[in-house]
PDB file of N, CA and C in Angstrom:
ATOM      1  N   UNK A   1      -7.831  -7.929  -6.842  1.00  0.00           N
ATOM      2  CA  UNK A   1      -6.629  -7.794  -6.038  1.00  0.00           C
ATOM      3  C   UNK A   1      -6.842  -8.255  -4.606  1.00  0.00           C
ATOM      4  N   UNK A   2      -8.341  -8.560  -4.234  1.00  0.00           N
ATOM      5  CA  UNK A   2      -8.404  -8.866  -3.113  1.00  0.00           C
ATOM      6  C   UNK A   2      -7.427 -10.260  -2.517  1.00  0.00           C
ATOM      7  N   UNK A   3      -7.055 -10.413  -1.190  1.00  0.00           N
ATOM      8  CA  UNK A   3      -6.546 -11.568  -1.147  1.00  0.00           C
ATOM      9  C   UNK A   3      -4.751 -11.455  -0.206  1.00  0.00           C
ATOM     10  N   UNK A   4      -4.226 -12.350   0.041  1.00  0.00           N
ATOM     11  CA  UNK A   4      -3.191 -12.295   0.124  1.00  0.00           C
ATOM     12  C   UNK A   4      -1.838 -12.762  -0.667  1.00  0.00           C
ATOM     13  N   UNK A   5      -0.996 -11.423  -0.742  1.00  0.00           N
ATOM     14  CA  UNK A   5       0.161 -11.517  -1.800  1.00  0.00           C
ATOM     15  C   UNK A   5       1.226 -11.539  -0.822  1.00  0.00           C
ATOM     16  N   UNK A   6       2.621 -12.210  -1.519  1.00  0.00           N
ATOM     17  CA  UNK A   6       4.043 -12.418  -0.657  1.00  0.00           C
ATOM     18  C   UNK A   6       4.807 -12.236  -2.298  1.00  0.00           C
ATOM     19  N   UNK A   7       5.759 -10.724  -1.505  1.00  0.00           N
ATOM     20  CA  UNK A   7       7.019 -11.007  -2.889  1.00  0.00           C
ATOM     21  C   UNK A   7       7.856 -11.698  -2.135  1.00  0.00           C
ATOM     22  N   UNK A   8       8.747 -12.138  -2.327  1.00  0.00           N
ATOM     23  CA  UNK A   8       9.940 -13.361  -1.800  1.00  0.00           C
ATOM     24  C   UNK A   8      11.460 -12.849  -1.923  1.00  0.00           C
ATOM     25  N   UNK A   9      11.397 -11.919  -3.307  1.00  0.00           N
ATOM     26  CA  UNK A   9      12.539 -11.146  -3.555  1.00  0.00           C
ATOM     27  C   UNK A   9      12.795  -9.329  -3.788  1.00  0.00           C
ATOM     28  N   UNK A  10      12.273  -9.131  -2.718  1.00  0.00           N
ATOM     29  CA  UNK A  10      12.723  -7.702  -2.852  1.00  0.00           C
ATOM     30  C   UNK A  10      14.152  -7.058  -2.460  1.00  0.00           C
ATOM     31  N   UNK A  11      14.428  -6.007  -2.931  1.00  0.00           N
ATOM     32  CA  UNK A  11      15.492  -5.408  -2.496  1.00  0.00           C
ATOM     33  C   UNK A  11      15.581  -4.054  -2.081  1.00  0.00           C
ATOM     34  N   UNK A  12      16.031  -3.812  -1.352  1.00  0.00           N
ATOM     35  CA  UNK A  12      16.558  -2.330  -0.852  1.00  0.00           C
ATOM     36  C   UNK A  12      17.791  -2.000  -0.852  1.00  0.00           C
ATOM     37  N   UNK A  13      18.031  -0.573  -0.815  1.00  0.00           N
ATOM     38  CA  UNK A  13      19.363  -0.112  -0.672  1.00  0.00           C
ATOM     39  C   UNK A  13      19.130   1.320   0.055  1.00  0.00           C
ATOM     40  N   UNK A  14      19.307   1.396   1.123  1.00  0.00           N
ATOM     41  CA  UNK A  14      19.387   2.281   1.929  1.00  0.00           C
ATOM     42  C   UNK A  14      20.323   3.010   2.899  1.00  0.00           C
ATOM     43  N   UNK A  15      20.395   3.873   3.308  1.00  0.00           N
ATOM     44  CA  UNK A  15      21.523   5.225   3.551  1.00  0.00           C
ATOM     45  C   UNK A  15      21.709   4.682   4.626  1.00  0.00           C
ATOM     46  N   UNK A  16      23.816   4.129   5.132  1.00  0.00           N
ATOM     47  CA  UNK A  16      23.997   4.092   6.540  1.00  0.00           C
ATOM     48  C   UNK A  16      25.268   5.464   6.677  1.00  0.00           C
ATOM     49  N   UNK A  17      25.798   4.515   7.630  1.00  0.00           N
ATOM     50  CA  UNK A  17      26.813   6.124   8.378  1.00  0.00           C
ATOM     51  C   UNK A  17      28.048   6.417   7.374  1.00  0.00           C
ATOM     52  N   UNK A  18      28.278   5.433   6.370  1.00  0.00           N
ATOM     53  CA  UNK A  18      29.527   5.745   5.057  1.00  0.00           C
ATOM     54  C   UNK A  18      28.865   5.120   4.108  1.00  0.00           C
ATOM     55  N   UNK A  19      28.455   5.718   3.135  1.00  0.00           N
ATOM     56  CA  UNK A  19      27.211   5.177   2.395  1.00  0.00           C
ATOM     57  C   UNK A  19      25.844   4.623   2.334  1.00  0.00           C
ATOM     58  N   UNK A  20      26.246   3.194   1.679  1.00  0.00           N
ATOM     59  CA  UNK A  20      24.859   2.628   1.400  1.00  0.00           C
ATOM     60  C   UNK A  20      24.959   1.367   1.767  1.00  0.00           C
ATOM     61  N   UNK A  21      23.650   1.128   2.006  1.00  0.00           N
ATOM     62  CA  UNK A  21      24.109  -0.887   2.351  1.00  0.00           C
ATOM     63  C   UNK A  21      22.827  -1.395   1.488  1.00  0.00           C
ATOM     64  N   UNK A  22      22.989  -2.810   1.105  1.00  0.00           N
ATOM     65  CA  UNK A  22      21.744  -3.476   0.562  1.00  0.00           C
ATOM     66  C   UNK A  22      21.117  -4.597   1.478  1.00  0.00           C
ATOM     67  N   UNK A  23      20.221  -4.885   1.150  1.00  0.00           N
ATOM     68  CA  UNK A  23      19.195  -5.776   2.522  1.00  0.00           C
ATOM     69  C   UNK A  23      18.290  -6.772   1.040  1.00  0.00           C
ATOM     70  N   UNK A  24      18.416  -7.457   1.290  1.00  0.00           N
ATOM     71  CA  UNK A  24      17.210  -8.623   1.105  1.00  0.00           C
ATOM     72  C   UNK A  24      15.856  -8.618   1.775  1.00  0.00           C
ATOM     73  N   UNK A  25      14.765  -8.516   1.374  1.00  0.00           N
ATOM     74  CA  UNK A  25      13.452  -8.333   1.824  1.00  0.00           C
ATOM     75  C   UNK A  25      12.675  -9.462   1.532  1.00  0.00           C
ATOM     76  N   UNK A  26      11.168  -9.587   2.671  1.00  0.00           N
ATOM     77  CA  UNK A  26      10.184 -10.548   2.147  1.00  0.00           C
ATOM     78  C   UNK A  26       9.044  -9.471   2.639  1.00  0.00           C
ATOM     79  N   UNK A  27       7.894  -9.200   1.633  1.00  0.00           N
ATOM     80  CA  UNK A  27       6.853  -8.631   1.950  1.00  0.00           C
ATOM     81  C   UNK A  27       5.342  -9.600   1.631  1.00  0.00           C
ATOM     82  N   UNK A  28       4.766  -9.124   3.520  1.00  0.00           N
ATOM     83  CA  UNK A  28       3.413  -9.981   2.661  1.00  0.00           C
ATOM     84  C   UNK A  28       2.332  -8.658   2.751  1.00  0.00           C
ATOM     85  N   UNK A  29       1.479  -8.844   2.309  1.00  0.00           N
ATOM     86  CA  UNK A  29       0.224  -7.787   1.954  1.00  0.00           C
ATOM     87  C   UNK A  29      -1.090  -8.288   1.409  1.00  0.00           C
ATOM     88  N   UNK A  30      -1.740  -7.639   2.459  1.00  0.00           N
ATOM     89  CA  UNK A  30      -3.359  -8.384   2.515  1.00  0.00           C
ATOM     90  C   UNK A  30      -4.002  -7.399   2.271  1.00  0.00           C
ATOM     91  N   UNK A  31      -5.298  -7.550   1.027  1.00  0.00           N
ATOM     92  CA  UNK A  31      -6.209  -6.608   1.125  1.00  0.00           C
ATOM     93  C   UNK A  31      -7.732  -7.444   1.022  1.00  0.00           C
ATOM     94  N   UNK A  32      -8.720  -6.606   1.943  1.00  0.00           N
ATOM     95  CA  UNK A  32      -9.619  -6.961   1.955  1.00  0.00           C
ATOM     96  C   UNK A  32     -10.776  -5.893   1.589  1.00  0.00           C
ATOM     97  N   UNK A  33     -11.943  -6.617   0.877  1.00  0.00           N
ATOM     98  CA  UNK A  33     -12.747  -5.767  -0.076  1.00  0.00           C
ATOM     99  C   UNK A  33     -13.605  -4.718   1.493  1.00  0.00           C
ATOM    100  N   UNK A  34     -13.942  -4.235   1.453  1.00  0.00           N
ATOM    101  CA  UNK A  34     -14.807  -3.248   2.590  1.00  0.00           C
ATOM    102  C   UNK A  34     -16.008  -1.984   1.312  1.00  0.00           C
ATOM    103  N   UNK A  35     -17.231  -2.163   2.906  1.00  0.00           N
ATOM    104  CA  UNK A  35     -18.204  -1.857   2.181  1.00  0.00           C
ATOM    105  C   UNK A  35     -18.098  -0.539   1.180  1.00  0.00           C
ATOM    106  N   UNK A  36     -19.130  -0.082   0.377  1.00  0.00           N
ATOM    107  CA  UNK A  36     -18.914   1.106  -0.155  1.00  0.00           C
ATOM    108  C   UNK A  36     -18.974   2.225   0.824  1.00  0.00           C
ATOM    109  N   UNK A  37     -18.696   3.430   0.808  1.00  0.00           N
ATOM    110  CA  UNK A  37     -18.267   4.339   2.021  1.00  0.00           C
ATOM    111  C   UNK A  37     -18.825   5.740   1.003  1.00  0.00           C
ATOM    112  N   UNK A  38     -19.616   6.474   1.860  1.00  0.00           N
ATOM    113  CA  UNK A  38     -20.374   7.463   1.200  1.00  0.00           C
ATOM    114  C   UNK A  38     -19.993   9.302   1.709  1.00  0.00           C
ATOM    115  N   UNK A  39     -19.833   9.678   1.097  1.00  0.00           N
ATOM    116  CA  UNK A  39     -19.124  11.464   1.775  1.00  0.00           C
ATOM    117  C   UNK A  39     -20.182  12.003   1.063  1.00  0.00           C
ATOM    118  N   UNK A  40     -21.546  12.592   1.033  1.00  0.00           N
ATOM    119  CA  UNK A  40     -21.842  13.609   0.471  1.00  0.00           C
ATOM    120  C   UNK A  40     -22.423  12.508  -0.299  1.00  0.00           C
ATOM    121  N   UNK A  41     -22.601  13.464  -1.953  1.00  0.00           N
ATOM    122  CA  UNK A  41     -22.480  12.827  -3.341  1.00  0.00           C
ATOM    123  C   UNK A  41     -21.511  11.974  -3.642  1.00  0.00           C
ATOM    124  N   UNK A  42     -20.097  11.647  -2.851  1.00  0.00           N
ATOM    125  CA  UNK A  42     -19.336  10.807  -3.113  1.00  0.00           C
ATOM    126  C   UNK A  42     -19.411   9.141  -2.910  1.00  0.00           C
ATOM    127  N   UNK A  43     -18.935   8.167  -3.628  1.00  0.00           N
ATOM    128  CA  UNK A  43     -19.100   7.440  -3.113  1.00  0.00           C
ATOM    129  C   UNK A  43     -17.801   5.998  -3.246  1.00  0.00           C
ATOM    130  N   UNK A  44     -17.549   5.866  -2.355  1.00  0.00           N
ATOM    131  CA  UNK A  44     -16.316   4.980  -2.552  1.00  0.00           C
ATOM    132  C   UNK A  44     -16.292   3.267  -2.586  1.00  0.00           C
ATOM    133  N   UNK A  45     -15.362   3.020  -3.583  1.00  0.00           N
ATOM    134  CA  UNK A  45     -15.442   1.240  -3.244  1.00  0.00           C
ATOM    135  C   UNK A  45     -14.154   1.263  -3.073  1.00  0.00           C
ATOM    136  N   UNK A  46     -13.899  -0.169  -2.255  1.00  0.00           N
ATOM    137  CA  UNK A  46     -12.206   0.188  -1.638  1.00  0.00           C
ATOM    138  C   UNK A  46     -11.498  -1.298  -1.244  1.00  0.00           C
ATOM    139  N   UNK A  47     -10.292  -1.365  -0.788  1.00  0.00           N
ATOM    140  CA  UNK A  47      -9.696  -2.377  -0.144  1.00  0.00           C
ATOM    141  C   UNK A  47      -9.275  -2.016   0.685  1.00  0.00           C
ATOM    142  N   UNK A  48      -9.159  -2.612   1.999  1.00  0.00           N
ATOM    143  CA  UNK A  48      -8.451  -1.950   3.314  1.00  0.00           C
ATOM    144  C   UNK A  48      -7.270  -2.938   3.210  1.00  0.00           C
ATOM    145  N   UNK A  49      -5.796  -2.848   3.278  1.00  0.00           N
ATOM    146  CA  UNK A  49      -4.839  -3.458   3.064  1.00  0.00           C
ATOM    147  C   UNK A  49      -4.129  -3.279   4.792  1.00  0.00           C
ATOM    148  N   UNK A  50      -3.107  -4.115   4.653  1.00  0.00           N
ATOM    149  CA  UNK A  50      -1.833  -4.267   5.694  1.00  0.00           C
ATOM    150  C   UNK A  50      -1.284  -5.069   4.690  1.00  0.00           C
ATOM    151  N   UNK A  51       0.377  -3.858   5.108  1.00  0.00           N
ATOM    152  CA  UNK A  51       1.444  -4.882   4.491  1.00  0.00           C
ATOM    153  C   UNK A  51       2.859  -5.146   5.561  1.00  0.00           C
ATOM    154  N   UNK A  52       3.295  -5.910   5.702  1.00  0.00           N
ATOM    155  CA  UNK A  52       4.233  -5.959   6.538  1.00  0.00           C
ATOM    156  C   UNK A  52       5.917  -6.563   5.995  1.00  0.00           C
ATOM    157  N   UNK A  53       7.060  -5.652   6.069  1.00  0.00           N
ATOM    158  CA  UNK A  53       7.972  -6.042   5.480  1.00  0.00           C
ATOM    159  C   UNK A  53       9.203  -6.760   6.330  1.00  0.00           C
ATOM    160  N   UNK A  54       9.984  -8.108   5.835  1.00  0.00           N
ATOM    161  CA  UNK A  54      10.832  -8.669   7.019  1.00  0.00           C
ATOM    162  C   UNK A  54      12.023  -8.609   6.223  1.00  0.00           C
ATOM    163  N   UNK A  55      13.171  -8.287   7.202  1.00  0.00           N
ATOM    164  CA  UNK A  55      14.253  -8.460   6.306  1.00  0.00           C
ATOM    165  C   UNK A  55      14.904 -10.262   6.183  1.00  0.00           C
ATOM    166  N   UNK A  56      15.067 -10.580   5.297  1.00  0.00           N
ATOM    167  CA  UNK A  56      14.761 -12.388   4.838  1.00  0.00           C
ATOM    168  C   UNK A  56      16.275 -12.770   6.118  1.00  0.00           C
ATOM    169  N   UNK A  57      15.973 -13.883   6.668  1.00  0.00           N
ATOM    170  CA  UNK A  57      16.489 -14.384   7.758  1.00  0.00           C
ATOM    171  C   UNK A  57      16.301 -13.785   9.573  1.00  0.00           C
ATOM    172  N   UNK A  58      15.780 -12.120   8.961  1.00  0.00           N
ATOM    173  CA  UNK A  58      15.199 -11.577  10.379  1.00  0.00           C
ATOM    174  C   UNK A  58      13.672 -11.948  11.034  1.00  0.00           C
ATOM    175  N   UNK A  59      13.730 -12.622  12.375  1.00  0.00           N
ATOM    176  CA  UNK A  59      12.294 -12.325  12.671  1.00  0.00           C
ATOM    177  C   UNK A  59      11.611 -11.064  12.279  1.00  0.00           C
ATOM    178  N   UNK A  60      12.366  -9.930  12.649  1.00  0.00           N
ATOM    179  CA  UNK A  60      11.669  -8.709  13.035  1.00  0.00           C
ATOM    180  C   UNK A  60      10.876  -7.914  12.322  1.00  0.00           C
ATOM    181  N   UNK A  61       9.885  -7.434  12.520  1.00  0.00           N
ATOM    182  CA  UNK A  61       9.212  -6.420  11.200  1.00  0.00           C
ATOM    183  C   UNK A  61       9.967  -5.567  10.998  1.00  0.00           C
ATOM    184  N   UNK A  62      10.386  -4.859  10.018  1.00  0.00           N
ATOM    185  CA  UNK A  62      11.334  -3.201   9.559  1.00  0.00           C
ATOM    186  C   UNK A  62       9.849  -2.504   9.175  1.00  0.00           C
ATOM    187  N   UNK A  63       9.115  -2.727   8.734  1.00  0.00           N
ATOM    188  CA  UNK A  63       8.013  -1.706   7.858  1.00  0.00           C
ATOM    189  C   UNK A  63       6.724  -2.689   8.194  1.00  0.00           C
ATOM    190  N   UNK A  64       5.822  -1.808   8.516  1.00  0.00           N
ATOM    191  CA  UNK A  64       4.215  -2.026   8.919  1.00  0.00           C
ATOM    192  C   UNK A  64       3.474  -0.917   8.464  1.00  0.00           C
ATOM    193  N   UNK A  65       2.243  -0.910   7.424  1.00  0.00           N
ATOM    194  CA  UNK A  65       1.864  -0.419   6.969  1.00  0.00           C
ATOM    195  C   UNK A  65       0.227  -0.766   6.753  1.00  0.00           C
ATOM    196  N   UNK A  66      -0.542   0.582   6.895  1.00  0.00           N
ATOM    197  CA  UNK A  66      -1.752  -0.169   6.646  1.00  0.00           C
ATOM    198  C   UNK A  66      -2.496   1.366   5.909  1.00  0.00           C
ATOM    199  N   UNK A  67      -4.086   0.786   5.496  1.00  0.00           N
ATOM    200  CA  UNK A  67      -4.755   1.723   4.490  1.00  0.00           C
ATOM    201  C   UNK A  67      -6.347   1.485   3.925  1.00  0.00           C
ATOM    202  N   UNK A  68      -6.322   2.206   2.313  1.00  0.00           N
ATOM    203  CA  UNK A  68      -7.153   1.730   2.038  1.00  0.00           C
ATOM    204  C   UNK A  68      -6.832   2.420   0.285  1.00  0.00           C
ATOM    205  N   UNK A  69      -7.205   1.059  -0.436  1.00  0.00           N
ATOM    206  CA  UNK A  69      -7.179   1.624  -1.857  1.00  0.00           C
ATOM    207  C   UNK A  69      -8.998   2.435  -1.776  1.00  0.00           C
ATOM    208  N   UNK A  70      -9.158   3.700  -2.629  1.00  0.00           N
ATOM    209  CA  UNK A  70     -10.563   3.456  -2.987  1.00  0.00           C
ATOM    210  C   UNK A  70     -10.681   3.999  -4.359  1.00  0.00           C
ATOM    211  N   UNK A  71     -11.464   3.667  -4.809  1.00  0.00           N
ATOM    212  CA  UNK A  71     -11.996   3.907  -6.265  1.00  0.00           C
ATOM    213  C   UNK A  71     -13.599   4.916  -6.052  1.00  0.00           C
ATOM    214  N   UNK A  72     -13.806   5.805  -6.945  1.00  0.00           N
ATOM    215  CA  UNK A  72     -14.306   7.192  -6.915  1.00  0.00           C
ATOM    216  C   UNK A  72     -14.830   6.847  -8.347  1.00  0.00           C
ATOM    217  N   UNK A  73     -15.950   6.250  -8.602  1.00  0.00           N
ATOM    218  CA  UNK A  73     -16.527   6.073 -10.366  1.00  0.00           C
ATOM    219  C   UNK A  73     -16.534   7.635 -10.373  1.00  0.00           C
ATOM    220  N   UNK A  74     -17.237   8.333 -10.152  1.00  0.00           N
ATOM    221  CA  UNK A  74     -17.593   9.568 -10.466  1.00  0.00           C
ATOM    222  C   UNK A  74     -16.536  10.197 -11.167  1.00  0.00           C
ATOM    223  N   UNK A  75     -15.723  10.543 -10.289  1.00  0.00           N
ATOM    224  CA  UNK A  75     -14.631  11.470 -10.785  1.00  0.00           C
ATOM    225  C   UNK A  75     -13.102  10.411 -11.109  1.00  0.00           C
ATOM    226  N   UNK A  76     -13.664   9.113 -11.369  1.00  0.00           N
ATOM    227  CA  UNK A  76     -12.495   7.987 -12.182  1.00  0.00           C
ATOM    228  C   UNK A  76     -11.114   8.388 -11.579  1.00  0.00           C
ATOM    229  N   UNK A  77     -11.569   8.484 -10.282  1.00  0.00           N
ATOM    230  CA  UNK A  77     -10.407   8.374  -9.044  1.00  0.00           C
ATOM    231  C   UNK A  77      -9.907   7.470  -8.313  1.00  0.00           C
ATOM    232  N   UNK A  78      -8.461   7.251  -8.374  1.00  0.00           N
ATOM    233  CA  UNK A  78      -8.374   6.195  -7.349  1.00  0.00           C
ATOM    234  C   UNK A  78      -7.527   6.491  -5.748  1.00  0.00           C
ATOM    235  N   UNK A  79      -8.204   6.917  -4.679  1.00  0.00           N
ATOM    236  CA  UNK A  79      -6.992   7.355  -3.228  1.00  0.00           C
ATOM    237  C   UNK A  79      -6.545   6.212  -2.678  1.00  0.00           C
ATOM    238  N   UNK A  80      -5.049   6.498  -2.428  1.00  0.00           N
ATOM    239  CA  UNK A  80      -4.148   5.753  -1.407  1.00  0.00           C
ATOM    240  C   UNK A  80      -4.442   6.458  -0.657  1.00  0.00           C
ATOM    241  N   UNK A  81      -4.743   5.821   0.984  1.00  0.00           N
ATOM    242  CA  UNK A  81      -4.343   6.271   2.106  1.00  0.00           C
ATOM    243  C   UNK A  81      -3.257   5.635   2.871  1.00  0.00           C
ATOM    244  N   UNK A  82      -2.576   6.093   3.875  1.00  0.00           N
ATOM    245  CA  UNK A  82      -1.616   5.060   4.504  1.00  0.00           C
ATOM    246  C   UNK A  82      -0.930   5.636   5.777  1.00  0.00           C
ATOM    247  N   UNK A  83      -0.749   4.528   6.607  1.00  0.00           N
ATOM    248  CA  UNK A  83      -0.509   5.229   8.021  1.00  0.00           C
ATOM    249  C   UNK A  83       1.213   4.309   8.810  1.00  0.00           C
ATOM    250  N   UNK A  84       1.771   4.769   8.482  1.00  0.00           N
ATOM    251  CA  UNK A  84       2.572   3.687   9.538  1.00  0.00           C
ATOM    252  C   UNK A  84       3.206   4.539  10.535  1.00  0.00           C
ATOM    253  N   UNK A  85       3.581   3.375  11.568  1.00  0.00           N
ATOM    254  CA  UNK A  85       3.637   3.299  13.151  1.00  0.00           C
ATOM    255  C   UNK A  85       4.430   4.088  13.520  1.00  0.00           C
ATOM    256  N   UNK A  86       5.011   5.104  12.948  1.00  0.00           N
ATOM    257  CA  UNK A  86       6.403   6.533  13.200  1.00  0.00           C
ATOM    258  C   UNK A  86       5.648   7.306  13.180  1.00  0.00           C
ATOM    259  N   UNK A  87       4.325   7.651  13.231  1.00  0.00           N
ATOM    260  CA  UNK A  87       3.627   8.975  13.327  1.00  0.00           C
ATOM    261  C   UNK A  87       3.373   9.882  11.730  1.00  0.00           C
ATOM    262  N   UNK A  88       3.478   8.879  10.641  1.00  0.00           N
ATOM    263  CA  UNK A  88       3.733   9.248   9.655  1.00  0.00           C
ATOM    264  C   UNK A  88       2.249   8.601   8.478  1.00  0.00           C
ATOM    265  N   UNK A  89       1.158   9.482   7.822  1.00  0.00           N
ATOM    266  CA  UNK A  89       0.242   9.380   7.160  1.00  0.00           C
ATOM    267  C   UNK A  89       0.634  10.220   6.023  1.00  0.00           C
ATOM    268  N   UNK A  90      -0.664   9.571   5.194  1.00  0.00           N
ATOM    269  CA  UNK A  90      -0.433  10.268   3.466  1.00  0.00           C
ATOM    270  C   UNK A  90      -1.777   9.688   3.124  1.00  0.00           C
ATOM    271  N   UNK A  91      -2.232  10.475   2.052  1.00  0.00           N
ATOM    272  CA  UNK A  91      -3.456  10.364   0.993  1.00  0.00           C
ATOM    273  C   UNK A  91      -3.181  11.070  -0.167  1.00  0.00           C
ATOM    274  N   UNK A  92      -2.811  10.149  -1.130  1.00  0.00           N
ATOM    275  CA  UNK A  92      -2.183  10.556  -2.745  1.00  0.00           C
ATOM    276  C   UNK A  92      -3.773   9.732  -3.245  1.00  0.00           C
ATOM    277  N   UNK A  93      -4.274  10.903  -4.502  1.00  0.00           N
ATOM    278  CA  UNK A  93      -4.958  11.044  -5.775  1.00  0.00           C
ATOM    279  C   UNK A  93      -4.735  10.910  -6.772  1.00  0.00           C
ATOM    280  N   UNK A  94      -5.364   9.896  -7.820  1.00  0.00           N
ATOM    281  CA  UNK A  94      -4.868  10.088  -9.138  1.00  0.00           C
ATOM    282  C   UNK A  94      -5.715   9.585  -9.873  1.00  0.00           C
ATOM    283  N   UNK A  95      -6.007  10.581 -11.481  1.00  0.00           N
ATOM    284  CA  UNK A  95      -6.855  10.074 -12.382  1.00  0.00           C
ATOM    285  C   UNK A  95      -6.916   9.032 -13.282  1.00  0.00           C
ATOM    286  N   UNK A  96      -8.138   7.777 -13.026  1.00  0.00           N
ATOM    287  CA  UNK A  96      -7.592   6.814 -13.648  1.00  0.00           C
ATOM    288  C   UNK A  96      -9.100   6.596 -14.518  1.00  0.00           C
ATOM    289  N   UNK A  97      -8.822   5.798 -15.843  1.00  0.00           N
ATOM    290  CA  UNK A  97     -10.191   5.285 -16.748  1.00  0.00           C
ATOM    291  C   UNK A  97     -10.598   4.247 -16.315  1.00  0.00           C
ATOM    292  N   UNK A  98     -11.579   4.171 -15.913  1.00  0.00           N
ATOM    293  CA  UNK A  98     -12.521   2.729 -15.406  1.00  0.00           C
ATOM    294  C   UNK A  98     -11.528   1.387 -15.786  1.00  0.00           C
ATOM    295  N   UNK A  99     -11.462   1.151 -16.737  1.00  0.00           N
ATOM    296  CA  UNK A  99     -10.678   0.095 -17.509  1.00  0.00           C
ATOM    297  C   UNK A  99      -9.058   0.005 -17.813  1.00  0.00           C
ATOM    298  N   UNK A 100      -8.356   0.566 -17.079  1.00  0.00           N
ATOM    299  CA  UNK A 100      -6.864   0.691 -16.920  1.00  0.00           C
ATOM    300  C   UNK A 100      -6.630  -0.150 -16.520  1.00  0.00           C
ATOM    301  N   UNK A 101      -5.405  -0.827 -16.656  1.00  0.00           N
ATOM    302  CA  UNK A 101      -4.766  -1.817 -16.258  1.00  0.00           C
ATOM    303  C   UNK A 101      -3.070  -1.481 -15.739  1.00  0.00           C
ATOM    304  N   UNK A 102      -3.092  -0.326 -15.591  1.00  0.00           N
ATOM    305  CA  UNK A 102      -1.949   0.164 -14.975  1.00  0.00           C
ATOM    306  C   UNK A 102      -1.879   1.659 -14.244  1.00  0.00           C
ATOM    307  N   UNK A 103      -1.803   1.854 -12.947  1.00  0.00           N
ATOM    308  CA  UNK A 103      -1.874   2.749 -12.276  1.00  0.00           C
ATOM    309  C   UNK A 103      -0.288   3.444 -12.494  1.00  0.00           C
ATOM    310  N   UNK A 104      -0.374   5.154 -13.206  1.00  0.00           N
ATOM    311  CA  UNK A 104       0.929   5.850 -13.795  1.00  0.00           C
ATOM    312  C   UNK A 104       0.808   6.929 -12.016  1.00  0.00           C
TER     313      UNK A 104
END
């Protein structure tokens, strides 16, 4: 997954002052491999990502986002971390088999 990805067609639909409105999106998102990272007995392999979202014809960024996937052999874990620029972080867990090909 390392590398840089661009979707071209995303969509949103999000809450204004009398409903809803829809927006056209372009997202790009970079992840780069970073060393293994050690806690204890733990030990992590990971991607440190940035993704940045434009609404299609706007210069402007709407969404900036950055992180790190990591993978946990031990306990066949994989953590999201993630931080964006509103003062707003998260770290979601979830059990995955070495060999999955789809994160539930």
């Amino acid at each position: 997954m390392a590398g840089g990805w661009q979707g071209i067609r995303g969509a949103d639909e999000h809450p204004v002052d009398v409903g809803t409105e829809d927006s056209a999106f372009i997202e790009h998102y970079e992840l780069t491999p970073i060393d293994f990272q050690t806690n204890g007995p733990q030990i992590f392999y990971g991607l440190r990502y940035h993704t940045n979202i434009r609404e299609v014809g706007l210069p402007a960024m709407f969404h900036d986002q950055v992180g790190y996937w990591l993978w946990e052999p031990l306990a066949n874990a994989v953590t999201l971390t993630l931080g964006i620029p509103r003062g707003q972080a998260l770290i979601a867990t979830g059990h995955v088999e070495p060999n999955a090909r789809i994160l539930n």
